[in-house]
PDB file of N, CA and C in Angstrom:
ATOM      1  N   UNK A   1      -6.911  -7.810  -9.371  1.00  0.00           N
ATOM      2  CA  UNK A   1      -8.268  -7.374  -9.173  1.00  0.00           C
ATOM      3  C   UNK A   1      -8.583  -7.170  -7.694  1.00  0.00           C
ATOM      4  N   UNK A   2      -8.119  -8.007  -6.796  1.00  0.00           N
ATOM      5  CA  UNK A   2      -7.900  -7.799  -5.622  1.00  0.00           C
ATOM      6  C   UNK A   2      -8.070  -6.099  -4.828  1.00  0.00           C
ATOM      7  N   UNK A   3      -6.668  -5.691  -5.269  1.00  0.00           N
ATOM      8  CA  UNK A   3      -6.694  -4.213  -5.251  1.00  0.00           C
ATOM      9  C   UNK A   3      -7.899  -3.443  -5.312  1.00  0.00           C
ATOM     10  N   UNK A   4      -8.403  -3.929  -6.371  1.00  0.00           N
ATOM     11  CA  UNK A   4      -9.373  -2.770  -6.755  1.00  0.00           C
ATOM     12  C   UNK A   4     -10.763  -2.617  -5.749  1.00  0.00           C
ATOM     13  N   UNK A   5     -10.960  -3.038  -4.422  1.00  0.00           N
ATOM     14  CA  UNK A   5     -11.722  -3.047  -3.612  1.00  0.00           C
ATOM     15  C   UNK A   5     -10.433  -3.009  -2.053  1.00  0.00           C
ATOM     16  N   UNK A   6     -10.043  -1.724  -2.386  1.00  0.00           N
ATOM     17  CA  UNK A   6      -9.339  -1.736  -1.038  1.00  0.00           C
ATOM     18  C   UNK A   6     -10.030  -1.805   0.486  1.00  0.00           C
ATOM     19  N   UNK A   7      -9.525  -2.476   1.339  1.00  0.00           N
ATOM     20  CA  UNK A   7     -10.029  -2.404   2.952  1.00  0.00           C
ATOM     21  C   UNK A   7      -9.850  -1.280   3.642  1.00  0.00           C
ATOM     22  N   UNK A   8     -10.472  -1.154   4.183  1.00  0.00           N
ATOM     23  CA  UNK A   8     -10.057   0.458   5.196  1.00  0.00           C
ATOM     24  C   UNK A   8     -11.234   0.588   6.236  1.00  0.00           C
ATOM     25  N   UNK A   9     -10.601   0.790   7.657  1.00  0.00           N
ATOM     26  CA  UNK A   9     -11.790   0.467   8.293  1.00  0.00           C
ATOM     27  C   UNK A   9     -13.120   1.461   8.289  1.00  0.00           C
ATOM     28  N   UNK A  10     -12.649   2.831   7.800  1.00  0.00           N
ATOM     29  CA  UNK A  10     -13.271   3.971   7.444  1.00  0.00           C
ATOM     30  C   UNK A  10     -14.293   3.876   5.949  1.00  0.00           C
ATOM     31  N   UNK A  11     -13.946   2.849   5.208  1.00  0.00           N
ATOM     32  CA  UNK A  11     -14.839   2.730   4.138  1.00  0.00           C
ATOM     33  C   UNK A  11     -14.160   3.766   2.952  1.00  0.00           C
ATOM     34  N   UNK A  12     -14.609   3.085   1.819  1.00  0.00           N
ATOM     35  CA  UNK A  12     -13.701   3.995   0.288  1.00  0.00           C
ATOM     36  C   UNK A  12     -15.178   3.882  -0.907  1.00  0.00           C
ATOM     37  N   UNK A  13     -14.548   4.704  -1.647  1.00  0.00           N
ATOM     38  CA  UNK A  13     -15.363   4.394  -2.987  1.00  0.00           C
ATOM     39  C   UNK A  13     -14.562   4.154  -4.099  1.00  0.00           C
ATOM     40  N   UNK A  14     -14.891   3.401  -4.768  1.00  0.00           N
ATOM     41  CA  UNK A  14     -14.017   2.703  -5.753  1.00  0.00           C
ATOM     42  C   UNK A  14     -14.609   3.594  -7.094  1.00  0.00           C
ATOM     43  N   UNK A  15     -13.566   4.122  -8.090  1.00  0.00           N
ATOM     44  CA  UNK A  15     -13.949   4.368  -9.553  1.00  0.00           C
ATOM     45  C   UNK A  15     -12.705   3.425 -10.552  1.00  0.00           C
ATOM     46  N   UNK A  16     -13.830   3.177 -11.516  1.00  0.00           N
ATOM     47  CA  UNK A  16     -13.067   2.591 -12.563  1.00  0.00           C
ATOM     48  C   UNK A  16     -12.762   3.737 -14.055  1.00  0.00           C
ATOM     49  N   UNK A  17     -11.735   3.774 -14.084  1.00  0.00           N
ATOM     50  CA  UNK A  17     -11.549   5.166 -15.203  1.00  0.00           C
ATOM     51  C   UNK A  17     -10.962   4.324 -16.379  1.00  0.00           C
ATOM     52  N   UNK A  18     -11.722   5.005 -17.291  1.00  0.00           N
ATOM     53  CA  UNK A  18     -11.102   4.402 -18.971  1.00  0.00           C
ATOM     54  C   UNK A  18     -11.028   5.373 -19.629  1.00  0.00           C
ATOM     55  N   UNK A  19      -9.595   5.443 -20.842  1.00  0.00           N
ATOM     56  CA  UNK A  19      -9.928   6.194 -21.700  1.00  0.00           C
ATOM     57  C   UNK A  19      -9.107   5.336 -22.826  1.00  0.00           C
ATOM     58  N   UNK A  20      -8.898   5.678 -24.019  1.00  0.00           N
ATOM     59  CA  UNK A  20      -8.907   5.058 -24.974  1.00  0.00           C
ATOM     60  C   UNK A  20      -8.021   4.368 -25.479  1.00  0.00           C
ATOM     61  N   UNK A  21      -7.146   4.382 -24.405  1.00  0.00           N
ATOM     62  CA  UNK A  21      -6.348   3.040 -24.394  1.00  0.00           C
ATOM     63  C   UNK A  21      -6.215   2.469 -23.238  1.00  0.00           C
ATOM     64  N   UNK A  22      -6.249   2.881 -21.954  1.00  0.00           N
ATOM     65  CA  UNK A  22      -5.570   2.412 -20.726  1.00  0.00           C
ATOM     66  C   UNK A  22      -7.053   2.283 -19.381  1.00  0.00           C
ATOM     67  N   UNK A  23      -6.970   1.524 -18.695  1.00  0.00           N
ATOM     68  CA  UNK A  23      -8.021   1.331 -17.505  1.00  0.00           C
ATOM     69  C   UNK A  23      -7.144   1.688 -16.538  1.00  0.00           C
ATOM     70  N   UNK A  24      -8.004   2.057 -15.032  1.00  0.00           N
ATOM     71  CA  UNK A  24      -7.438   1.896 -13.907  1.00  0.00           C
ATOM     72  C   UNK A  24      -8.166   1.935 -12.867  1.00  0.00           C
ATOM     73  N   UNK A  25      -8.080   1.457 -11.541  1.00  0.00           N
ATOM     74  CA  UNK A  25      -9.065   1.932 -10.300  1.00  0.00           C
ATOM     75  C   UNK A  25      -8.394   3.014  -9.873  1.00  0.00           C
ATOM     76  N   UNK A  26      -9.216   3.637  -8.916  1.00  0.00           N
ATOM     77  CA  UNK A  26      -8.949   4.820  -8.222  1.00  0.00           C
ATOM     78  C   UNK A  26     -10.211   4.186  -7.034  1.00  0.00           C
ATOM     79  N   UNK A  27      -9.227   4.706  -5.652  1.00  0.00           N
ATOM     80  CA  UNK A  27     -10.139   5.127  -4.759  1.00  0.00           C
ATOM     81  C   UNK A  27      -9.853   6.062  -3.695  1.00  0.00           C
ATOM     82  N   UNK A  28     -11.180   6.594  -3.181  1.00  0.00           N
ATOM     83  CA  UNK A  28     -10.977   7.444  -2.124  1.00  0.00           C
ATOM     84  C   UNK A  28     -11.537   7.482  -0.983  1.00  0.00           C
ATOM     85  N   UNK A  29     -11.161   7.502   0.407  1.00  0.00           N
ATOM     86  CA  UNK A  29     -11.709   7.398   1.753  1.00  0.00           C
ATOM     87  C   UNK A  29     -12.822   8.007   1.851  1.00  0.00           C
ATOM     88  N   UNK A  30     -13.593   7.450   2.259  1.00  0.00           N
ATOM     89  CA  UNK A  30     -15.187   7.815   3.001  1.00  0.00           C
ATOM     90  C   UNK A  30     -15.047   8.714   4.253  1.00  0.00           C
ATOM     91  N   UNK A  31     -15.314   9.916   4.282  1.00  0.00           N
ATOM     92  CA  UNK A  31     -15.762  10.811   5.872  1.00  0.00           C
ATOM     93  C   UNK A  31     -16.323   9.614   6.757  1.00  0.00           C
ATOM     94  N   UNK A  32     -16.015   9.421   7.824  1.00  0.00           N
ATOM     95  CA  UNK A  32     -16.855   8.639   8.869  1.00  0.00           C
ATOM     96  C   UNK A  32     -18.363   9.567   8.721  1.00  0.00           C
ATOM     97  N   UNK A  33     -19.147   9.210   8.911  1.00  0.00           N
ATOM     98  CA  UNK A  33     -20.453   9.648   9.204  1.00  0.00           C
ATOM     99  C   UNK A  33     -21.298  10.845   8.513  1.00  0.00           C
ATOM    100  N   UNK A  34     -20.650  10.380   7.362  1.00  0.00           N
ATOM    101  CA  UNK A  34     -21.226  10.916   5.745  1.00  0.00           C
ATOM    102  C   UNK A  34     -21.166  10.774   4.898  1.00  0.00           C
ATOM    103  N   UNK A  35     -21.251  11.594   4.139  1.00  0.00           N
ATOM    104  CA  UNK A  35     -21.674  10.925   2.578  1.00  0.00           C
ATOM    105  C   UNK A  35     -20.351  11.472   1.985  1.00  0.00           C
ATOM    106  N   UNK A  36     -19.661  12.303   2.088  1.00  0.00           N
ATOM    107  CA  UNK A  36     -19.219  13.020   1.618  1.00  0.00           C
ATOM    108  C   UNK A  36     -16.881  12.301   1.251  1.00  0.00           C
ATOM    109  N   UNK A  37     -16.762  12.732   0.293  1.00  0.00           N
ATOM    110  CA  UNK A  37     -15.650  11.597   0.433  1.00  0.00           C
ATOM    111  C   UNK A  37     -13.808  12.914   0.951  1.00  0.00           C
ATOM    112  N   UNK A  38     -13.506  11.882   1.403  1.00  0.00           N
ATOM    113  CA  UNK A  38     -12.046  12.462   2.288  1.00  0.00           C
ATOM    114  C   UNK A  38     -11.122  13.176   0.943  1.00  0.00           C
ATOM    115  N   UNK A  39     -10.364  13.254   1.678  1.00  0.00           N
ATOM    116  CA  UNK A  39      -9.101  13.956   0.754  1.00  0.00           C
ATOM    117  C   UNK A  39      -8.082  13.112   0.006  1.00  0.00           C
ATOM    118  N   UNK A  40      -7.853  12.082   1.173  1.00  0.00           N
ATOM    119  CA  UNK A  40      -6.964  11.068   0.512  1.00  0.00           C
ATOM    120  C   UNK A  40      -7.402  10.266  -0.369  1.00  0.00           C
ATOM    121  N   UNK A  41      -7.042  10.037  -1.818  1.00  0.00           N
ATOM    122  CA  UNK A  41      -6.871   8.646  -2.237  1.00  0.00           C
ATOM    123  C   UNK A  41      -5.985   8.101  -3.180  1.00  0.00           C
ATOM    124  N   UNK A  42      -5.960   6.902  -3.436  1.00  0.00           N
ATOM    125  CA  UNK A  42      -5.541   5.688  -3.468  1.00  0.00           C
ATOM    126  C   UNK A  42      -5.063   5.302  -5.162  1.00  0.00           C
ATOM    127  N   UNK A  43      -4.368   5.328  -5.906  1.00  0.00           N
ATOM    128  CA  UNK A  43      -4.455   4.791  -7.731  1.00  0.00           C
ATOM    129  C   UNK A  43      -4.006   3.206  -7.144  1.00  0.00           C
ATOM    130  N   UNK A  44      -5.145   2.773  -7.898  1.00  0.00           N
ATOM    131  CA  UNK A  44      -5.039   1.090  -7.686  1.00  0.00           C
ATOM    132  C   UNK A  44      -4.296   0.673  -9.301  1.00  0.00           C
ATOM    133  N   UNK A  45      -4.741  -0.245  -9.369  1.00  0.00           N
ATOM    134  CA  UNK A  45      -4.598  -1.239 -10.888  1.00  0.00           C
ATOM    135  C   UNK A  45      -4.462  -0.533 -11.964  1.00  0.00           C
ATOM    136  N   UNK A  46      -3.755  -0.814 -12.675  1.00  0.00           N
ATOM    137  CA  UNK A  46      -3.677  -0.222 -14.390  1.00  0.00           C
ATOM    138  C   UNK A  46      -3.222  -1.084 -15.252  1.00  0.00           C
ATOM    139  N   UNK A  47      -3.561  -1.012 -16.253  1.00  0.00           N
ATOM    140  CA  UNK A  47      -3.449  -2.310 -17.083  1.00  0.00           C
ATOM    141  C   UNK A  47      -4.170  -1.387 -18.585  1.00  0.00           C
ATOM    142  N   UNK A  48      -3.695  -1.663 -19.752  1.00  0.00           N
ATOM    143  CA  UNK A  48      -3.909  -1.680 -21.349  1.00  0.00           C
ATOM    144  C   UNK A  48      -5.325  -2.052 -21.001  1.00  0.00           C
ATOM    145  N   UNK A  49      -6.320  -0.937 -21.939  1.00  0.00           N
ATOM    146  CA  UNK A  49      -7.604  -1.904 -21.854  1.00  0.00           C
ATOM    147  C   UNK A  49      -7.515  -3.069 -23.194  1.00  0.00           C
ATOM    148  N   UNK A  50      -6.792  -3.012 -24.055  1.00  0.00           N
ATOM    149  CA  UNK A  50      -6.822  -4.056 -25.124  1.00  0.00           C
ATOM    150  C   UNK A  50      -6.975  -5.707 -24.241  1.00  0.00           C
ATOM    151  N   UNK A  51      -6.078  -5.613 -22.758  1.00  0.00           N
ATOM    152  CA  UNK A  51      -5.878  -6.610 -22.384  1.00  0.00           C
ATOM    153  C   UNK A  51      -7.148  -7.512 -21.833  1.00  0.00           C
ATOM    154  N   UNK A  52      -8.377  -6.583 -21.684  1.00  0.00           N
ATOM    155  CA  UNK A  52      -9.684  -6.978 -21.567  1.00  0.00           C
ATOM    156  C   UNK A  52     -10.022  -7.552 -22.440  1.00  0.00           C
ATOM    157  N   UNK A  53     -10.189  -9.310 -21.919  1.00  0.00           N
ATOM    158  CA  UNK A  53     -10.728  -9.978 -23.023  1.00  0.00           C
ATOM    159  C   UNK A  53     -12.184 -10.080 -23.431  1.00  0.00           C
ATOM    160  N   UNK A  54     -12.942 -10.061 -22.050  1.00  0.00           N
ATOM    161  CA  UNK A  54     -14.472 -10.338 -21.958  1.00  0.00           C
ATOM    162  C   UNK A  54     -14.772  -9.355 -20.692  1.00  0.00           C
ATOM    163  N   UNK A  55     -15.635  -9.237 -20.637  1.00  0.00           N
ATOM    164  CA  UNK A  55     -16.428  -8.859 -19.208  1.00  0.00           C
ATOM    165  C   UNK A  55     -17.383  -9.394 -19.045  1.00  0.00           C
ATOM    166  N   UNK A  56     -18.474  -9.590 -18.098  1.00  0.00           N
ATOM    167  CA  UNK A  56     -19.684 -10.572 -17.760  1.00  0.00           C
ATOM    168  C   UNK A  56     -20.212  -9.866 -16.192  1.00  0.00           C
ATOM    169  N   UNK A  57     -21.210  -9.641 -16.366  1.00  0.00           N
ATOM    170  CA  UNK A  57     -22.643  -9.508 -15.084  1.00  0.00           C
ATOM    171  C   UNK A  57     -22.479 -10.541 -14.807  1.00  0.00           C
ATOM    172  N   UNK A  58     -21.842 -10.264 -13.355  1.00  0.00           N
ATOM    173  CA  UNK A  58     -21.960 -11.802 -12.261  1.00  0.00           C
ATOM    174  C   UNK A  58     -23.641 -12.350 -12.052  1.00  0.00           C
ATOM    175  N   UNK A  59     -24.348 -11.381 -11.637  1.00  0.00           N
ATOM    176  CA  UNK A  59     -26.046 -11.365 -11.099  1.00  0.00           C
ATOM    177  C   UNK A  59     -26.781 -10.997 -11.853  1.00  0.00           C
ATOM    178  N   UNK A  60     -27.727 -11.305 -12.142  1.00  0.00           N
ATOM    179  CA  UNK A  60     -28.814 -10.170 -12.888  1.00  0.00           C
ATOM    180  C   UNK A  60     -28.967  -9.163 -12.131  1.00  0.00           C
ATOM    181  N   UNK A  61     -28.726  -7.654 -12.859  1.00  0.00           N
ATOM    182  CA  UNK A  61     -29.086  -6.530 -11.797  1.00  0.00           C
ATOM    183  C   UNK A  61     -28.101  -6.484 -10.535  1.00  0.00           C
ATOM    184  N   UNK A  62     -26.879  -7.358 -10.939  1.00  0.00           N
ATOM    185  CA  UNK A  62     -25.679  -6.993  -9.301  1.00  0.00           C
ATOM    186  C   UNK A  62     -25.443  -5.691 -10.000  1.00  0.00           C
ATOM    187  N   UNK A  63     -24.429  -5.336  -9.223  1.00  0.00           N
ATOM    188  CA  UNK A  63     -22.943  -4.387  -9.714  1.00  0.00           C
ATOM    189  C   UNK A  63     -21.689  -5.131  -9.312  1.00  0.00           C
ATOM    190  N   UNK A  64     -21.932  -6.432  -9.499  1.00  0.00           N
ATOM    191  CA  UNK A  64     -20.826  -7.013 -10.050  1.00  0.00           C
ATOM    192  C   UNK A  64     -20.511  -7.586 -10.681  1.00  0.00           C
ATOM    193  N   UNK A  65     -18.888  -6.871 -11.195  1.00  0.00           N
ATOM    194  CA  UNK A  65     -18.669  -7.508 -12.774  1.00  0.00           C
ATOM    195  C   UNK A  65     -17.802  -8.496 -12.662  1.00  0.00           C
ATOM    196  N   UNK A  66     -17.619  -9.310 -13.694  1.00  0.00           N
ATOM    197  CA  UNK A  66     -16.027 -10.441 -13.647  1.00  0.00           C
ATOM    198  C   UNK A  66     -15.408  -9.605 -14.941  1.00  0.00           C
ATOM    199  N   UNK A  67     -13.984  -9.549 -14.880  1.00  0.00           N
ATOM    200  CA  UNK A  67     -12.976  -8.896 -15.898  1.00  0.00           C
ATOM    201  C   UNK A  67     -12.332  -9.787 -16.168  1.00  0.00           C
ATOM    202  N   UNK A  68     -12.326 -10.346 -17.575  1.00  0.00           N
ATOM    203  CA  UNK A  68     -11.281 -11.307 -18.326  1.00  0.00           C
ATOM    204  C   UNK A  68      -9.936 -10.697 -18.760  1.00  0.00           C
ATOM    205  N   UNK A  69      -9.413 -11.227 -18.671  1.00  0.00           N
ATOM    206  CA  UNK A  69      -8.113 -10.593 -19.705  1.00  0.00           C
ATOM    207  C   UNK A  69      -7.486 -11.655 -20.539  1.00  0.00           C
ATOM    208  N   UNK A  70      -6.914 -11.584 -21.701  1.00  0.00           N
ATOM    209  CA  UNK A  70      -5.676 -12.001 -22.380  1.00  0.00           C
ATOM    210  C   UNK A  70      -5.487 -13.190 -21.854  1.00  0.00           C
ATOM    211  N   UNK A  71      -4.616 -13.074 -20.476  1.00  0.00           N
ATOM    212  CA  UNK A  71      -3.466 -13.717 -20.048  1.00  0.00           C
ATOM    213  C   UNK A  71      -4.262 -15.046 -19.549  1.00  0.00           C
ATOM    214  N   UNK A  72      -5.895 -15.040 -20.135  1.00  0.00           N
ATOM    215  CA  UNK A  72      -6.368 -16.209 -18.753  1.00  0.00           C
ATOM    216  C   UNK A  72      -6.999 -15.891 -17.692  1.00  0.00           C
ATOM    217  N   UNK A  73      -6.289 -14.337 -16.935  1.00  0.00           N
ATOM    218  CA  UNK A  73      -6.971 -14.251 -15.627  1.00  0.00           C
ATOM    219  C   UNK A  73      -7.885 -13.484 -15.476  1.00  0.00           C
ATOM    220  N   UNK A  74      -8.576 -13.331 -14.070  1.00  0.00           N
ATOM    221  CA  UNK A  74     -10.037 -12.701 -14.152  1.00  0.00           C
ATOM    222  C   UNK A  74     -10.292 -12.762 -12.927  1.00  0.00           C
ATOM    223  N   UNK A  75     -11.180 -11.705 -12.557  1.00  0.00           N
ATOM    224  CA  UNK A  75     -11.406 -11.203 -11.170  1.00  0.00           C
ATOM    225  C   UNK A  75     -12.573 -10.482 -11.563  1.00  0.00           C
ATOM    226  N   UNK A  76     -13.525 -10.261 -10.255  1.00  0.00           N
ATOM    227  CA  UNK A  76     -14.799  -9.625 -10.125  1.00  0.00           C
ATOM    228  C   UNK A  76     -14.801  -8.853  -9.145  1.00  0.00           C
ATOM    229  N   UNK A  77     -15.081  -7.863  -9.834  1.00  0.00           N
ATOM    230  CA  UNK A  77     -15.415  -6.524  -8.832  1.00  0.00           C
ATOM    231  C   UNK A  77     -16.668  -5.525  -8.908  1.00  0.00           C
ATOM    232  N   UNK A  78     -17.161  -4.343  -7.995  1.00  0.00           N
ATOM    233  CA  UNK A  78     -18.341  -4.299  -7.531  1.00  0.00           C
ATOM    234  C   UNK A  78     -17.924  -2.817  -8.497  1.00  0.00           C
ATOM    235  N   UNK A  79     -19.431  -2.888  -9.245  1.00  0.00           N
ATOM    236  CA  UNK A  79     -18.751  -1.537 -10.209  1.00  0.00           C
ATOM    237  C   UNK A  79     -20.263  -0.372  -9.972  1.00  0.00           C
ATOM    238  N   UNK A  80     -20.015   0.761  -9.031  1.00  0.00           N
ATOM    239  CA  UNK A  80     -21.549   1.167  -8.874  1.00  0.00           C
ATOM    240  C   UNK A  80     -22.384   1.480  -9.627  1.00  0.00           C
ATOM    241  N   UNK A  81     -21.413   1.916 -10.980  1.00  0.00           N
ATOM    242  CA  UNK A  81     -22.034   2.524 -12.001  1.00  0.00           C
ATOM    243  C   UNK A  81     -22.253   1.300 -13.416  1.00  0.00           C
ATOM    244  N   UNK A  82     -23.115   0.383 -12.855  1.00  0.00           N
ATOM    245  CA  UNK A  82     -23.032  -0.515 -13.518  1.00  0.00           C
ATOM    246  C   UNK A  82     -23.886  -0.153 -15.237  1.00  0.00           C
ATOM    247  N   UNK A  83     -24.696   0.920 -15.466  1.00  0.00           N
ATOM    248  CA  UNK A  83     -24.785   1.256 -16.326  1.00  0.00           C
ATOM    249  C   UNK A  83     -23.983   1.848 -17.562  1.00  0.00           C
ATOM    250  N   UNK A  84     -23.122   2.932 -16.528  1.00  0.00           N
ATOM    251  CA  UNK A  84     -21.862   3.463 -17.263  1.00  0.00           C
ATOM    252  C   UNK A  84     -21.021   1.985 -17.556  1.00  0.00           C
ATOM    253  N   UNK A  85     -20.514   1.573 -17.238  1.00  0.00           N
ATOM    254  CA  UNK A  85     -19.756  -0.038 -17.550  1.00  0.00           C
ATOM    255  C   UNK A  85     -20.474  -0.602 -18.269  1.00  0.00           C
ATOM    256  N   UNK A  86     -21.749  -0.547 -18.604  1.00  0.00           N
ATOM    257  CA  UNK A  86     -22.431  -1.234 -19.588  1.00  0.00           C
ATOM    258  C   UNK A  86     -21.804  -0.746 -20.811  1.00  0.00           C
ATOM    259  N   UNK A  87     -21.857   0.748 -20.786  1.00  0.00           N
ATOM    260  CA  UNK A  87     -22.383   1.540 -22.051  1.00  0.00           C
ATOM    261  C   UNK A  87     -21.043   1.866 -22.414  1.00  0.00           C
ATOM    262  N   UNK A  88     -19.919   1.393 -21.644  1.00  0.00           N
ATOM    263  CA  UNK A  88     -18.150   1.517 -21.881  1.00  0.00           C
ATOM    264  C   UNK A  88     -17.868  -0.162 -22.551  1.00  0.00           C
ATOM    265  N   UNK A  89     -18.397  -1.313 -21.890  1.00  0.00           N
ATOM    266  CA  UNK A  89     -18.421  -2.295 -22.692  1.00  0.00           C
ATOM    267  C   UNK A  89     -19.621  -2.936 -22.806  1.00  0.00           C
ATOM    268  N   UNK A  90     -19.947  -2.896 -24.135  1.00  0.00           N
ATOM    269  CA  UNK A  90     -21.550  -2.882 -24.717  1.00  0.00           C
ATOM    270  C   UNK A  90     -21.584  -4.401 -24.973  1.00  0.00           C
ATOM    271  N   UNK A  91     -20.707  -5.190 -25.290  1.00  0.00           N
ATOM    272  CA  UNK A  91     -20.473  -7.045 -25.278  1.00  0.00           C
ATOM    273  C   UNK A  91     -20.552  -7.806 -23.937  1.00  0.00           C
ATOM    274  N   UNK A  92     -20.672  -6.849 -22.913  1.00  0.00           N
ATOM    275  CA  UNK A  92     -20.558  -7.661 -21.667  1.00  0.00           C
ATOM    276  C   UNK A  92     -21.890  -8.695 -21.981  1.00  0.00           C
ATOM    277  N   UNK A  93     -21.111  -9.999 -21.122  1.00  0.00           N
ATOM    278  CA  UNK A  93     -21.597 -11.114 -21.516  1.00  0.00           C
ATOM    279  C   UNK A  93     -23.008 -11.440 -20.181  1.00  0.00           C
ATOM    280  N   UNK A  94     -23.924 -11.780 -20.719  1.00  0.00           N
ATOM    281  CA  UNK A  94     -25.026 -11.840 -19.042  1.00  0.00           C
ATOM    282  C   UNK A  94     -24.488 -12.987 -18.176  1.00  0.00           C
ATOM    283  N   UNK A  95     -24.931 -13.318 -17.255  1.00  0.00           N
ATOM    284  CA  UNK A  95     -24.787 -14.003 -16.678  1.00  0.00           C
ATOM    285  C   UNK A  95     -24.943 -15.796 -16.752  1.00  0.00           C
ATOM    286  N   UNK A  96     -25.696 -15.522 -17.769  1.00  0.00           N
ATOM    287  CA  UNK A  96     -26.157 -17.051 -18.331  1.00  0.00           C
ATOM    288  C   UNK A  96     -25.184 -17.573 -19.939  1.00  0.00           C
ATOM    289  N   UNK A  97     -24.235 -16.766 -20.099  1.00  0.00           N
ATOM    290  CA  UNK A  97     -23.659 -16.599 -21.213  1.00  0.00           C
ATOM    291  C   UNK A  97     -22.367 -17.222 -21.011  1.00  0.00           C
ATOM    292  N   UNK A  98     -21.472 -18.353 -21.784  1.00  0.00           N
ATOM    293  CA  UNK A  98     -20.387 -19.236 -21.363  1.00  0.00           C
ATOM    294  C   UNK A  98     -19.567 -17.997 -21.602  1.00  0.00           C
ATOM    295  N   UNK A  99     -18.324 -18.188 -20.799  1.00  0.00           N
ATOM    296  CA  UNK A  99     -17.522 -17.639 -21.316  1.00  0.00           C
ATOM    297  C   UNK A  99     -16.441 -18.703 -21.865  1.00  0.00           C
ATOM    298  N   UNK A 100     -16.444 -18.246 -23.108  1.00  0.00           N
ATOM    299  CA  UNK A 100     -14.903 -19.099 -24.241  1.00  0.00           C
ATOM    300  C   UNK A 100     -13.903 -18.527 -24.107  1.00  0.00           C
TER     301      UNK A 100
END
């Protein structure tokens, strides 16, 4: 999960892509002194989405999520489109919600 918020001193934007079996990050470099995004980027993480066990809203109203998997492990990352991630996993758990 790490990955999926790469460093760069230039700044990136992170996407999370799903389709109906498989997840992955993607990112791409930020223009210095715009909005507008670079040429280069980045395929981060990939992983089976089956292997998603849970997901959970760190904050009320953050854009950040925690990602369970299978294996036990889990990591939180900053997802902008925290609506779209809603409406891709509709069980995400709130923040006040145990995770089992």
């Amino acid at each position: 999960m790490a990955a999926s918020q790469p460093l760069c001193s230039g700044g990136a934007v992170t996407a999370f892509a799903l389709t109906e079996s498989d997840a992955r990050f993607f990112s791409w470099q930020k223009r210095r002194g715009g909005s507008k995004l670079g040429d280069a980027y980045e395929m981060g993480p990939a992983f089976r989405r089956d292997a998603i066990a849970w997901t959970r809203r760190r904050h009320k109203g953050s854009k950040e999520f925690q990602i369970g998997f299978t294996d036990g492990s889990w990591g939180t990352t900053v997802i902008p489109e925290g609506d779209a991630f809603l409406k891709a996993f509709p069980g995400t758990l709130s923040p006040k919600d145990h995770i089992s």
